[in-house]
N, C-alpha and C. Protein backbone atom coordinates (compact mmCIF):
# COMPACT_ATOMS: atom_id res chain seq x y z
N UNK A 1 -12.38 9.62 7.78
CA UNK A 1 -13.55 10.18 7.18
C UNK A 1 -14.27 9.08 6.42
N UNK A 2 -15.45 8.45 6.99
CA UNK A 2 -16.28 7.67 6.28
C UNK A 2 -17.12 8.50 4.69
N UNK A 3 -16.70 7.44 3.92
CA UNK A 3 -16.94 8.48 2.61
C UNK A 3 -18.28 7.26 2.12
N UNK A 4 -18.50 6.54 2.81
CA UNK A 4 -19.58 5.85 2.24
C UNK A 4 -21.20 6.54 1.68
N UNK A 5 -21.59 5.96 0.52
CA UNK A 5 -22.78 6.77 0.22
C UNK A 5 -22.75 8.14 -0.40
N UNK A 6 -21.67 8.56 -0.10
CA UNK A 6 -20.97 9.85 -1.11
C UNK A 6 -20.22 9.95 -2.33
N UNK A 7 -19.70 8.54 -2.57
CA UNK A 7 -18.71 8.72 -3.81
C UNK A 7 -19.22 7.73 -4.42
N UNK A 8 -19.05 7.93 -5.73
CA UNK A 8 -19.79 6.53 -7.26
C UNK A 8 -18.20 5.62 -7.45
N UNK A 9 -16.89 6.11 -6.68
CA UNK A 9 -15.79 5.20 -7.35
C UNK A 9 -15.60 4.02 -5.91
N UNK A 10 -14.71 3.50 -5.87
CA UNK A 10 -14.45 2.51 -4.93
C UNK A 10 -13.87 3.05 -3.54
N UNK A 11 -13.86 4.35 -3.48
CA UNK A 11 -13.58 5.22 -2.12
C UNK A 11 -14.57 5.02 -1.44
N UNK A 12 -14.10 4.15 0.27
CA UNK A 12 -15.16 4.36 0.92
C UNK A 12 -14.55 4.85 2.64
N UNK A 13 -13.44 5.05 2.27
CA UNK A 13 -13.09 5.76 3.64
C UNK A 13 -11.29 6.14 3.32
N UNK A 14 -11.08 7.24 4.12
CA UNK A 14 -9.45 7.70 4.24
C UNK A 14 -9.31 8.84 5.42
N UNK A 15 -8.22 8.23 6.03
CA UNK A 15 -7.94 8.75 7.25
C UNK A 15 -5.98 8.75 7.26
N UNK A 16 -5.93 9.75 7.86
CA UNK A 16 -4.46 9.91 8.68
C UNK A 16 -4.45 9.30 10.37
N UNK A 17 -3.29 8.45 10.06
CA UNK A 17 -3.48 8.37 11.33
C UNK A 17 -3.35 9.06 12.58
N UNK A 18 -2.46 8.96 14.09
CA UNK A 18 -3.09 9.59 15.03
C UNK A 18 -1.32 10.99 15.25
N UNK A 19 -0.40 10.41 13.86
CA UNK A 19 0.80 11.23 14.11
C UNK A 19 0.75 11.90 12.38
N UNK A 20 0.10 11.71 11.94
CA UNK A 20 0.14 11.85 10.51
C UNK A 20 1.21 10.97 9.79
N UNK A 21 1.43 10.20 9.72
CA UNK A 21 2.48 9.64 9.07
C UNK A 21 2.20 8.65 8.19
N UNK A 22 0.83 8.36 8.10
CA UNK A 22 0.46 7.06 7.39
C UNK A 22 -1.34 7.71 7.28
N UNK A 23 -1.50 7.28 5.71
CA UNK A 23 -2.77 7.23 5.47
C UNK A 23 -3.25 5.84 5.32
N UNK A 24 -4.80 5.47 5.83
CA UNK A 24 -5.38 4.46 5.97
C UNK A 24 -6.76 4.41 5.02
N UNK A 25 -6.59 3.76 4.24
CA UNK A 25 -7.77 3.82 2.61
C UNK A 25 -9.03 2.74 3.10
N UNK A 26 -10.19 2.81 2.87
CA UNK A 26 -10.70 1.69 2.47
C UNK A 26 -11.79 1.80 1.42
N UNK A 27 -11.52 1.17 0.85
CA UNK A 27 -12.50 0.47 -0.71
C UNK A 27 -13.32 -0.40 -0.87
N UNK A 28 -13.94 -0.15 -1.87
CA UNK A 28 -15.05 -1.68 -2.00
C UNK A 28 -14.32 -3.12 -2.05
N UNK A 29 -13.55 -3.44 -2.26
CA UNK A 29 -12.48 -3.98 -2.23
C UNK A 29 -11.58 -4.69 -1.30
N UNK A 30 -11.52 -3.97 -0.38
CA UNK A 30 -10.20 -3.64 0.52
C UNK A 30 -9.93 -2.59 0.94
N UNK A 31 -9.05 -2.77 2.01
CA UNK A 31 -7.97 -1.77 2.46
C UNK A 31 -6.70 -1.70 1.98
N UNK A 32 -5.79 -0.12 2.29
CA UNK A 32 -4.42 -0.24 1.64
C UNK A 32 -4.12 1.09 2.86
N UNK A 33 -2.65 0.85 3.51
CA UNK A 33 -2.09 1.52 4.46
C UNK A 33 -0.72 2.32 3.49
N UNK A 34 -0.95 3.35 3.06
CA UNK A 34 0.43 4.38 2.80
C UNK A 34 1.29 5.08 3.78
N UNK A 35 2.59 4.69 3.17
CA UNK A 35 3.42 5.55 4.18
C UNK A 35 3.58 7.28 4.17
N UNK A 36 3.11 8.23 4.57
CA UNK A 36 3.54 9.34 3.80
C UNK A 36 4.63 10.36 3.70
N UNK A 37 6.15 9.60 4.24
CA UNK A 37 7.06 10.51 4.43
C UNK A 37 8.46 9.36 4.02
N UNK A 38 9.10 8.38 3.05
CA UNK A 38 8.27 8.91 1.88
C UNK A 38 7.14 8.25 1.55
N UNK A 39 6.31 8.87 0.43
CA UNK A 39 5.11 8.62 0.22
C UNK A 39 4.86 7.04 -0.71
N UNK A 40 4.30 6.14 -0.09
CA UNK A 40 4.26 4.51 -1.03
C UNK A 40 3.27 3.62 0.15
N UNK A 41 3.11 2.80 -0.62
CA UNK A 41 2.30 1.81 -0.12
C UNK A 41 3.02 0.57 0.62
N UNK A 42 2.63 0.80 1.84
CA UNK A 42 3.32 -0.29 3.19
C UNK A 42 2.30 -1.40 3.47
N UNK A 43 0.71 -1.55 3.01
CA UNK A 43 0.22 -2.72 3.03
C UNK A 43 -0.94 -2.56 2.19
N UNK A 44 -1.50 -4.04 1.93
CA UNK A 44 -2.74 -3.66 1.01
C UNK A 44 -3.47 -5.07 1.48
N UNK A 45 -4.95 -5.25 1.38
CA UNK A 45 -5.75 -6.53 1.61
C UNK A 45 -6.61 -6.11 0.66
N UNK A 46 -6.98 -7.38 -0.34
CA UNK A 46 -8.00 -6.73 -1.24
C UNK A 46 -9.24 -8.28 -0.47
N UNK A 47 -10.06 -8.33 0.06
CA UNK A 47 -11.13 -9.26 0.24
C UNK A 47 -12.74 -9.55 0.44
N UNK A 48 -12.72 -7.67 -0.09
CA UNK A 48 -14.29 -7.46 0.29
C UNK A 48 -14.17 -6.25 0.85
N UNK A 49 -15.31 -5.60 0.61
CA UNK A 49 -15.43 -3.90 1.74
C UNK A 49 -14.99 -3.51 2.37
N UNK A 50 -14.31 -2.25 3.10
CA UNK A 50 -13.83 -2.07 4.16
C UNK A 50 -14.34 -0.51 3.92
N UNK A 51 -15.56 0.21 5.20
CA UNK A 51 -15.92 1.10 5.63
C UNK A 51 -15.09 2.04 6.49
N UNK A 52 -14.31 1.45 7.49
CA UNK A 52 -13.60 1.89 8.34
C UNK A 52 -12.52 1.11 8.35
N UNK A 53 -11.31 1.83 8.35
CA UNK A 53 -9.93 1.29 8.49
C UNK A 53 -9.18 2.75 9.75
N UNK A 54 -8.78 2.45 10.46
CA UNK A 54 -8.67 3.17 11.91
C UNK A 54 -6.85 2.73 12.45
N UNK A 55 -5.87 3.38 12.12
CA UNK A 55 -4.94 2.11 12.95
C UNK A 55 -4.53 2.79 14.00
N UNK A 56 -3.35 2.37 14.92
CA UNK A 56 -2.82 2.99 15.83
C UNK A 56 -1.62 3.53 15.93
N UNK A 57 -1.32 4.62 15.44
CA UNK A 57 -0.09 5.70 15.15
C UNK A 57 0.20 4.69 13.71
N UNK A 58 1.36 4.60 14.42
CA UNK A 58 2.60 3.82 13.28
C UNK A 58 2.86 2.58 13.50
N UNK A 59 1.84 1.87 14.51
CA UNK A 59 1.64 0.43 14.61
C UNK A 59 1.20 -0.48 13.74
N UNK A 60 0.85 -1.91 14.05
CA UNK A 60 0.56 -2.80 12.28
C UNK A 60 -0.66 -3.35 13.25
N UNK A 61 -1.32 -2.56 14.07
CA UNK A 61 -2.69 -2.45 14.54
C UNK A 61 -3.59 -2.34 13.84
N UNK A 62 -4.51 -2.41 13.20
CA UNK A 62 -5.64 -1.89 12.55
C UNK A 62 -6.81 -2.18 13.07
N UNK A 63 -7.93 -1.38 12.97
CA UNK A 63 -8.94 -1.71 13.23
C UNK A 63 -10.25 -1.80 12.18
N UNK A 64 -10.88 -2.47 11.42
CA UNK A 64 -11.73 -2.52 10.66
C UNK A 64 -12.92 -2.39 10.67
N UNK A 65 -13.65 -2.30 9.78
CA UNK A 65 -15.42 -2.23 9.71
C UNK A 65 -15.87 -2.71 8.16
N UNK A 66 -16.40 -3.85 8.19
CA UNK A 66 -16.80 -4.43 6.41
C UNK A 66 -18.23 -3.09 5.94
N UNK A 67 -17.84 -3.05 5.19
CA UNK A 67 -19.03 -2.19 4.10
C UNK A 67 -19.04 -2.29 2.96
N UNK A 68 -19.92 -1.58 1.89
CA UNK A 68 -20.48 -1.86 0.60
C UNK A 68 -21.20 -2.63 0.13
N UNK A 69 -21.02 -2.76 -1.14
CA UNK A 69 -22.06 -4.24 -1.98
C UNK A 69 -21.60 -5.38 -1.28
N UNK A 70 -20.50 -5.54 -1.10
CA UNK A 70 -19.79 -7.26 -1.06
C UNK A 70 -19.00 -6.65 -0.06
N UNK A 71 -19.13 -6.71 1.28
CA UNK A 71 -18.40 -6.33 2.50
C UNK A 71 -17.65 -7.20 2.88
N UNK A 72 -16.25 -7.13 3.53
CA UNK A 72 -15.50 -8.28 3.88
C UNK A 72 -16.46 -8.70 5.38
N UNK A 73 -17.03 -8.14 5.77
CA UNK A 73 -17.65 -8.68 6.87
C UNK A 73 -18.63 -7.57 7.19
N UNK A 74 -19.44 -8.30 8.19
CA UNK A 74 -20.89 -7.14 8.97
C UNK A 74 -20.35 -5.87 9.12
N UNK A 75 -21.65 -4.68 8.48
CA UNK A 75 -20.85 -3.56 9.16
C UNK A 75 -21.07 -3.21 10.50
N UNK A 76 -21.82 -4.20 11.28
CA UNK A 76 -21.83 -4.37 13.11
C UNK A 76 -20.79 -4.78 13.12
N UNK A 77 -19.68 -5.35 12.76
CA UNK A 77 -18.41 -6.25 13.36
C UNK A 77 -17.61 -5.45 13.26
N UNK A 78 -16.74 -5.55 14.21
CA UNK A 78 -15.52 -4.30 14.51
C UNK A 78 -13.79 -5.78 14.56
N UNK A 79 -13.11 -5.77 13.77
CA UNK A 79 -12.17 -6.47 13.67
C UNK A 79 -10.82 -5.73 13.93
N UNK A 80 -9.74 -5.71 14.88
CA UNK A 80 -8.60 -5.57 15.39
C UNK A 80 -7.94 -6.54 14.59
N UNK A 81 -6.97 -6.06 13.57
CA UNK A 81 -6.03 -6.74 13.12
C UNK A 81 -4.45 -6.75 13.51
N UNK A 82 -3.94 -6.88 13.18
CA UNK A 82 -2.44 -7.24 12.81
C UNK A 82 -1.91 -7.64 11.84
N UNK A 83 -1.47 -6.60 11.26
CA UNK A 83 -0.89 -6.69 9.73
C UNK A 83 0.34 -7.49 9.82
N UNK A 84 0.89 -7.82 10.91
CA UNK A 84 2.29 -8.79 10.99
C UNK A 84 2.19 -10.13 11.28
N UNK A 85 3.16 -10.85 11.90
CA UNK A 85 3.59 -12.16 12.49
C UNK A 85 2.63 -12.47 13.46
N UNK A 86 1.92 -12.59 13.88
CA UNK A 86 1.28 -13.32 15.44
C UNK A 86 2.20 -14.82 16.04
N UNK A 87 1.66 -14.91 17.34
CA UNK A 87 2.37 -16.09 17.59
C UNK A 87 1.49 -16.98 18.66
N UNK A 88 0.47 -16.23 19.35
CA UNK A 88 -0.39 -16.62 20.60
C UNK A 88 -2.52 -16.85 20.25
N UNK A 89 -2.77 -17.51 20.13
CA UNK A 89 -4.47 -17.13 20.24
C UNK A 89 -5.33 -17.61 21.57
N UNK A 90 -6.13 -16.97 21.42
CA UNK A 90 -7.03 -17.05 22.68
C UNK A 90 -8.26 -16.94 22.79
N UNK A 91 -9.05 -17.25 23.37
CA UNK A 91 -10.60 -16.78 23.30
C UNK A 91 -11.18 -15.72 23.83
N UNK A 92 -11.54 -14.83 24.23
CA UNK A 92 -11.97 -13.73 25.22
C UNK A 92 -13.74 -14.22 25.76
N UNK A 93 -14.04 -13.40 26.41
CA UNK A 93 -15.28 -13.82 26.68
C UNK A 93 -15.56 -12.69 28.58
N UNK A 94 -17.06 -12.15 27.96
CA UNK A 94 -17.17 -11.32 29.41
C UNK A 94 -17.79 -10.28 29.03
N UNK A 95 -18.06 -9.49 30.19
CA UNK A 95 -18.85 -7.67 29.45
C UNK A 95 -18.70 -7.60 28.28
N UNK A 96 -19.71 -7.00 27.78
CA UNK A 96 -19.84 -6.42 26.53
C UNK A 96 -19.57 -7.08 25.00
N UNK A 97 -19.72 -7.03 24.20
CA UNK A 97 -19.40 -7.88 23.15
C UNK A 97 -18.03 -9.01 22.96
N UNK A 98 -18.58 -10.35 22.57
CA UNK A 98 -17.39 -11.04 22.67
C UNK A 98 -17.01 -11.40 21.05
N UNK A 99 -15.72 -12.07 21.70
CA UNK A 99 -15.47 -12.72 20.34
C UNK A 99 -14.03 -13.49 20.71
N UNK A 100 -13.02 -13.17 19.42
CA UNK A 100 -11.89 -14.01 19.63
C UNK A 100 -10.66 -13.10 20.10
N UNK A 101 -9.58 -13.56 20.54
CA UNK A 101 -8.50 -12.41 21.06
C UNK A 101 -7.51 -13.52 20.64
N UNK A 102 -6.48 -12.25 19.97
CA UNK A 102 -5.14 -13.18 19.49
C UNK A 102 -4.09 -12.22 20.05
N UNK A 103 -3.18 -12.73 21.17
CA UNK A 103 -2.26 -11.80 21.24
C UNK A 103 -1.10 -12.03 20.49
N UNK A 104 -0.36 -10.76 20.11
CA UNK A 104 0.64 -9.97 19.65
C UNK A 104 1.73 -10.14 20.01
N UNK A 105 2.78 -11.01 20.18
CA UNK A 105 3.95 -11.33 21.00
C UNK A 105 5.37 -9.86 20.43
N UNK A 106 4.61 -9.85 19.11
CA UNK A 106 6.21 -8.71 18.21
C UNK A 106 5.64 -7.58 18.53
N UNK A 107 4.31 -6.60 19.31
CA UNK A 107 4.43 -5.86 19.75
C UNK A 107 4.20 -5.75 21.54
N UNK A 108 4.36 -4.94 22.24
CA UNK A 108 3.61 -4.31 23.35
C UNK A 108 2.17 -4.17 23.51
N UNK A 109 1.44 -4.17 22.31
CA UNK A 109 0.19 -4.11 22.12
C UNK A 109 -0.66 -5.37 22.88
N UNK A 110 -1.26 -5.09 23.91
CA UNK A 110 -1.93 -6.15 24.40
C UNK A 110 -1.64 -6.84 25.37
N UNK A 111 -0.35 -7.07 25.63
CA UNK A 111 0.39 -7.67 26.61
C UNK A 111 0.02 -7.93 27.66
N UNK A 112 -0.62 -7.65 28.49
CA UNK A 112 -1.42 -7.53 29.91
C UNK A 112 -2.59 -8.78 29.50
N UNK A 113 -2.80 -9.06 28.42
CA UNK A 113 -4.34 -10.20 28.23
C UNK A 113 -3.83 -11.61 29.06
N UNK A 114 -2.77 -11.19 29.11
CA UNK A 114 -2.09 -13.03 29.57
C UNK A 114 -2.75 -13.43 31.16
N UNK A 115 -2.51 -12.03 31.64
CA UNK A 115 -3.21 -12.29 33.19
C UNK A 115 -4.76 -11.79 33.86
N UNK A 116 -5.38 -11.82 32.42
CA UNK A 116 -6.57 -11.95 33.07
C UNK A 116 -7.41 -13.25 33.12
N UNK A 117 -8.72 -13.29 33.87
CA UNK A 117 -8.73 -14.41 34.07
C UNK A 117 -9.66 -14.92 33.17
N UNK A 118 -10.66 -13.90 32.48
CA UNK A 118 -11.59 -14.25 31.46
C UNK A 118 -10.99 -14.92 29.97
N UNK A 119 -10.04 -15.30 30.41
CA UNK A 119 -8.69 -15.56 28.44
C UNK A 119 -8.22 -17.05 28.75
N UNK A 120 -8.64 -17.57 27.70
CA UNK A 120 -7.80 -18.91 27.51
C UNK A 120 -7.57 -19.52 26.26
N UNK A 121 -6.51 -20.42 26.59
CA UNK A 121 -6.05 -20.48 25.00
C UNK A 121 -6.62 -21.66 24.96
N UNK A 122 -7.31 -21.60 23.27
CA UNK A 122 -8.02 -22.68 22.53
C UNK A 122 -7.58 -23.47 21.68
N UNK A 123 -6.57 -22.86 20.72
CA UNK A 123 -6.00 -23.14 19.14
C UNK A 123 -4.66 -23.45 19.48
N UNK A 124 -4.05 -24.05 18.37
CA UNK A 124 -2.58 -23.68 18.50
C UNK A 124 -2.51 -22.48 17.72
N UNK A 125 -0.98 -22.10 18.03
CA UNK A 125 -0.47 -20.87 17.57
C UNK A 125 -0.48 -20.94 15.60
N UNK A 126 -0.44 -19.93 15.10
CA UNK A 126 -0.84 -19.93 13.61
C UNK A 126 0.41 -19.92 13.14
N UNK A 127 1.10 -20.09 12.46
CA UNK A 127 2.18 -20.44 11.60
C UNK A 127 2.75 -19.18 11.25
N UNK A 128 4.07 -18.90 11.46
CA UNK A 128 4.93 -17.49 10.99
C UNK A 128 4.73 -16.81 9.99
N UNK A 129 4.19 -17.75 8.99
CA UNK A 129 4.66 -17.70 7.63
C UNK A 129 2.92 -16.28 7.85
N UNK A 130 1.81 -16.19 8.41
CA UNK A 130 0.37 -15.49 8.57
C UNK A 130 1.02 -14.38 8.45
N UNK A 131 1.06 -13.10 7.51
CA UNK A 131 1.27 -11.99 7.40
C UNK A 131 -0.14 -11.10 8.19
N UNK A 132 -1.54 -11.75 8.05
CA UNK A 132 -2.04 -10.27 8.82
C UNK A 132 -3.35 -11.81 9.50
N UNK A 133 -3.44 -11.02 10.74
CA UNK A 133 -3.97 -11.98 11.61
C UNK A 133 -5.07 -11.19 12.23
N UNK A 134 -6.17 -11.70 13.13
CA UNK A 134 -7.25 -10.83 13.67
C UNK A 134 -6.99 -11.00 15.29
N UNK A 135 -6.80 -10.10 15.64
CA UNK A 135 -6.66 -9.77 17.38
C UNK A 135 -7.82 -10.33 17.85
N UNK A 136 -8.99 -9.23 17.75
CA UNK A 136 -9.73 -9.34 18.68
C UNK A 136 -11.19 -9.12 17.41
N UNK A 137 -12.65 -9.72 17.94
CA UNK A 137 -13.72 -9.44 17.22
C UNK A 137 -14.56 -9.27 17.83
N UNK A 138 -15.39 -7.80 17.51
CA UNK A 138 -16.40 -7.52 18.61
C UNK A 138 -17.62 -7.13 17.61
N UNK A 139 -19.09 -7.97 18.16
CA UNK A 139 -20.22 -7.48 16.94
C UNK A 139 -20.61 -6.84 18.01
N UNK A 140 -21.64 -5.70 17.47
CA UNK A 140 -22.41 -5.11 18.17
C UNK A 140 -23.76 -4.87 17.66
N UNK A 141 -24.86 -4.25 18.73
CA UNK A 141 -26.40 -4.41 18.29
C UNK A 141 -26.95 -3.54 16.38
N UNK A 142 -26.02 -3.07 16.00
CA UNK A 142 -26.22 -1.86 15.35
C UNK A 142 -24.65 -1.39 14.53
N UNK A 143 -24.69 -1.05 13.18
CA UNK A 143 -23.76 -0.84 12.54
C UNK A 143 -23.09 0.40 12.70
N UNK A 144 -21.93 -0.13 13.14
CA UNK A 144 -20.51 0.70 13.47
C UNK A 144 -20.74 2.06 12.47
N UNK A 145 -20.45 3.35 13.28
CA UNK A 145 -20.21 4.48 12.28
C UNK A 145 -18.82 5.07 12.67
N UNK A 146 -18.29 5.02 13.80
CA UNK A 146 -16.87 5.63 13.86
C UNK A 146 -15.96 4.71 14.90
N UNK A 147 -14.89 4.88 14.37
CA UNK A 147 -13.78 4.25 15.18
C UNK A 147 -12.85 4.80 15.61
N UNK A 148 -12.27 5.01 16.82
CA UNK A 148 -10.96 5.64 17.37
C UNK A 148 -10.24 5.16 18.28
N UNK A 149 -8.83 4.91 17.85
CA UNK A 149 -7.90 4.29 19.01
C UNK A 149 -6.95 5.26 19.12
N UNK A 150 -6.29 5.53 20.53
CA UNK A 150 -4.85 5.93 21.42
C UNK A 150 -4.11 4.77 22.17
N UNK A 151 -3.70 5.06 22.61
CA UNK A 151 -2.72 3.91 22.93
C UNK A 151 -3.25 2.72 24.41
N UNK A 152 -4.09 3.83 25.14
CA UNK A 152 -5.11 3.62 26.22
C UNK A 152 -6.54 2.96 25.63
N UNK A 153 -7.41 3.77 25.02
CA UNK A 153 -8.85 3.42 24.68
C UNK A 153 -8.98 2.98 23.41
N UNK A 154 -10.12 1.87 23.48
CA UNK A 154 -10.60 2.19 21.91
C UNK A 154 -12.28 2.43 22.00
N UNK A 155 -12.40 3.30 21.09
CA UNK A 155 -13.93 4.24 21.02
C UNK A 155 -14.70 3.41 19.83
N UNK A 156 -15.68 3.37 20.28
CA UNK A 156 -16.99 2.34 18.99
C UNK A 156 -17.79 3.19 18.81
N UNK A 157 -18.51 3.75 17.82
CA UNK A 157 -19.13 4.39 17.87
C UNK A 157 -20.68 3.93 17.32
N UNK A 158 -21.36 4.24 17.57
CA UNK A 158 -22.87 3.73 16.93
C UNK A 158 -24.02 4.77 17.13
N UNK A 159 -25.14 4.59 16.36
CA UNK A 159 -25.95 5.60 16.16
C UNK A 159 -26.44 5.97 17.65
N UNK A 160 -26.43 5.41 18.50
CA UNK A 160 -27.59 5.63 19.89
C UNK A 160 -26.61 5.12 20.90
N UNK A 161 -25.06 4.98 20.86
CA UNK A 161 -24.36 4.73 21.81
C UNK A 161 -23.05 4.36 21.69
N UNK A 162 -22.12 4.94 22.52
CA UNK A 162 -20.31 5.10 22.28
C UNK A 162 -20.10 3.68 23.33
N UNK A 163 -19.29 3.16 22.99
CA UNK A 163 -18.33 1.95 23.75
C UNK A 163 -17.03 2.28 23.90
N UNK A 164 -16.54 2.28 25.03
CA UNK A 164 -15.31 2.52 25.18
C UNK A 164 -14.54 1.53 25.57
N UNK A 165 -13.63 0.59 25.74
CA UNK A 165 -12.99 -0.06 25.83
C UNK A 165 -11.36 0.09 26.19
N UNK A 166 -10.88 -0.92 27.21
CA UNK A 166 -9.51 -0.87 27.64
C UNK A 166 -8.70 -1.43 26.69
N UNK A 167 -8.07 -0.83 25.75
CA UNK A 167 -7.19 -1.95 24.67
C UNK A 167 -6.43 -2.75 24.78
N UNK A 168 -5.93 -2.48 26.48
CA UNK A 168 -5.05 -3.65 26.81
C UNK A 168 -5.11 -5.16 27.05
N UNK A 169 -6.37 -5.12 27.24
CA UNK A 169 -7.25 -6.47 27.66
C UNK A 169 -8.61 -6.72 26.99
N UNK A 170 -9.10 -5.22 26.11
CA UNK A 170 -10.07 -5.71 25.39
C UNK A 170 -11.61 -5.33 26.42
N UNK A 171 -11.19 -4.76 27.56
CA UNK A 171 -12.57 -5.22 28.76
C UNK A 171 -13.30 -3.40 28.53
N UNK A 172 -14.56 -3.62 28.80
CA UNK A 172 -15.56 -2.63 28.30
C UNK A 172 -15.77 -2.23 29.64
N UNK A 173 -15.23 -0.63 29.41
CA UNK A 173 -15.26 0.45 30.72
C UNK A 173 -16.46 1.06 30.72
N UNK A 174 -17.00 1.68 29.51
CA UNK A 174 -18.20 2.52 29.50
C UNK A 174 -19.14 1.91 28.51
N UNK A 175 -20.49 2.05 28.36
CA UNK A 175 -21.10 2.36 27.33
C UNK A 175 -22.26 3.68 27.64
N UNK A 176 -22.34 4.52 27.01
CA UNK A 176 -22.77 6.07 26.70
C UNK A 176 -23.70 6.04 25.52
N UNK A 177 -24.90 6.11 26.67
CA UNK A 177 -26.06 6.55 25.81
C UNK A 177 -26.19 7.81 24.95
N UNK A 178 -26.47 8.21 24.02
CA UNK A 178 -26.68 9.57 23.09
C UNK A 178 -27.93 9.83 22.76
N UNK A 179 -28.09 10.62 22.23
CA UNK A 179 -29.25 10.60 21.20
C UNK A 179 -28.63 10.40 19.61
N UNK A 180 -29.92 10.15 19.45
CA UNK A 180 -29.40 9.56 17.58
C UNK A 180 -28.35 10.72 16.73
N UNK A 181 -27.41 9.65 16.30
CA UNK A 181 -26.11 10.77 15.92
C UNK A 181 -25.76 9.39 14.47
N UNK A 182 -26.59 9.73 13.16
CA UNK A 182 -26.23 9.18 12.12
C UNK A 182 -25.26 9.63 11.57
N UNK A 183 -24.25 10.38 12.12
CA UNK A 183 -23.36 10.50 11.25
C UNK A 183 -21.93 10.36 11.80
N UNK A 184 -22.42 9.51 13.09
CA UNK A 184 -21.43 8.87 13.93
C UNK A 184 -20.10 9.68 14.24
N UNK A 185 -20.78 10.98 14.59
CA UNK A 185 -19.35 12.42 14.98
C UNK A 185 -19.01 11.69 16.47
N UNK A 186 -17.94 12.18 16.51
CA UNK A 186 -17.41 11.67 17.88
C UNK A 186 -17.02 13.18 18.83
């Protein structure tokens, strides 16, 4: 639930994720991931705005959106994190919005990027010691209003058009024209 523009305190979004087991906060501030069974705090980033915080079940997936006064980033930019270890980076590049792709070696998440042919590795690998790393970065024409991932798709949402995307590789299956939908319902 994007709470932006509705609340005077540092609430600007909270969501359950896709099993209920974890709530996903974001603040003017930052983000913070709670566990809720039992109930405590399993991660926190304080670096600037976060509008949308989105993750995947009970994965250390996240997906972001910068907002507020002092946003950690554009609220056009859609950031795939990883709250853990990384070990691989890469570049992406092709349909639909580009950016950078870092694969995930400690999960399943992504796994398939190795054999496509649009991916190559640029960097060396980032150091163990990186607790939360960025997968993948996608800007788009127009600021992000909703986000949704399953284990298959991830959904972009924007005022005048949905993006759908293969999460396994990052590659853009649809884009779906609408009519104007400011309140980015899915």
């Amino acid at each position: 639930m994007n709470l932006g523009g509705k609340s005077s305190n540092e609430l600007l979004f909270i969501n359950f994720n896709q099993d209920f087991s974890c709530i996903s906060v974001g603040t003017k501030n930052g983000y913070k991931i709670y566990n809720c069974d039992p109930f405590g705090k399993c991660y926190a980033k304080s670096d600037g705005g976060i509008g949308i915080v989105e993750m995947l079940f009970c994965t250390s997936l996240v997906a972001l959106v910068g907002a507020g006064e002092q946003p950690a980033f554009s609220p056009r930019r859609l950031q795939i994190t990883n709250t853990k270890e990384t070990h691989s980076m890469c570049e992406m590049g092709g349909e639909g919005a580009k950016g950078i792709l870092y694969a995930n070696t400690s999960e399943n998440i992504l796994s398939s990027i190795w054999s496509s042919p649009k991916i190559s590795l640029t960097h060396p690998p980032p150091t163990p010691q990186q607790r939360q790393s960025t997968i993948c970065e996608l800007t788009f024409p127009t600021s992000i209003l909703a986000v949704k991932l399953n284990r298959r798709r991830l959904i972009v949402v924007l005022e005048e058009q949905i993006y759908v995307y293969d999460i396994s590789n990052m590659k853009l299956l649809h884009t779906i024209e609408t009519s104007p939908n400011p309140g980015g319902a899915l």
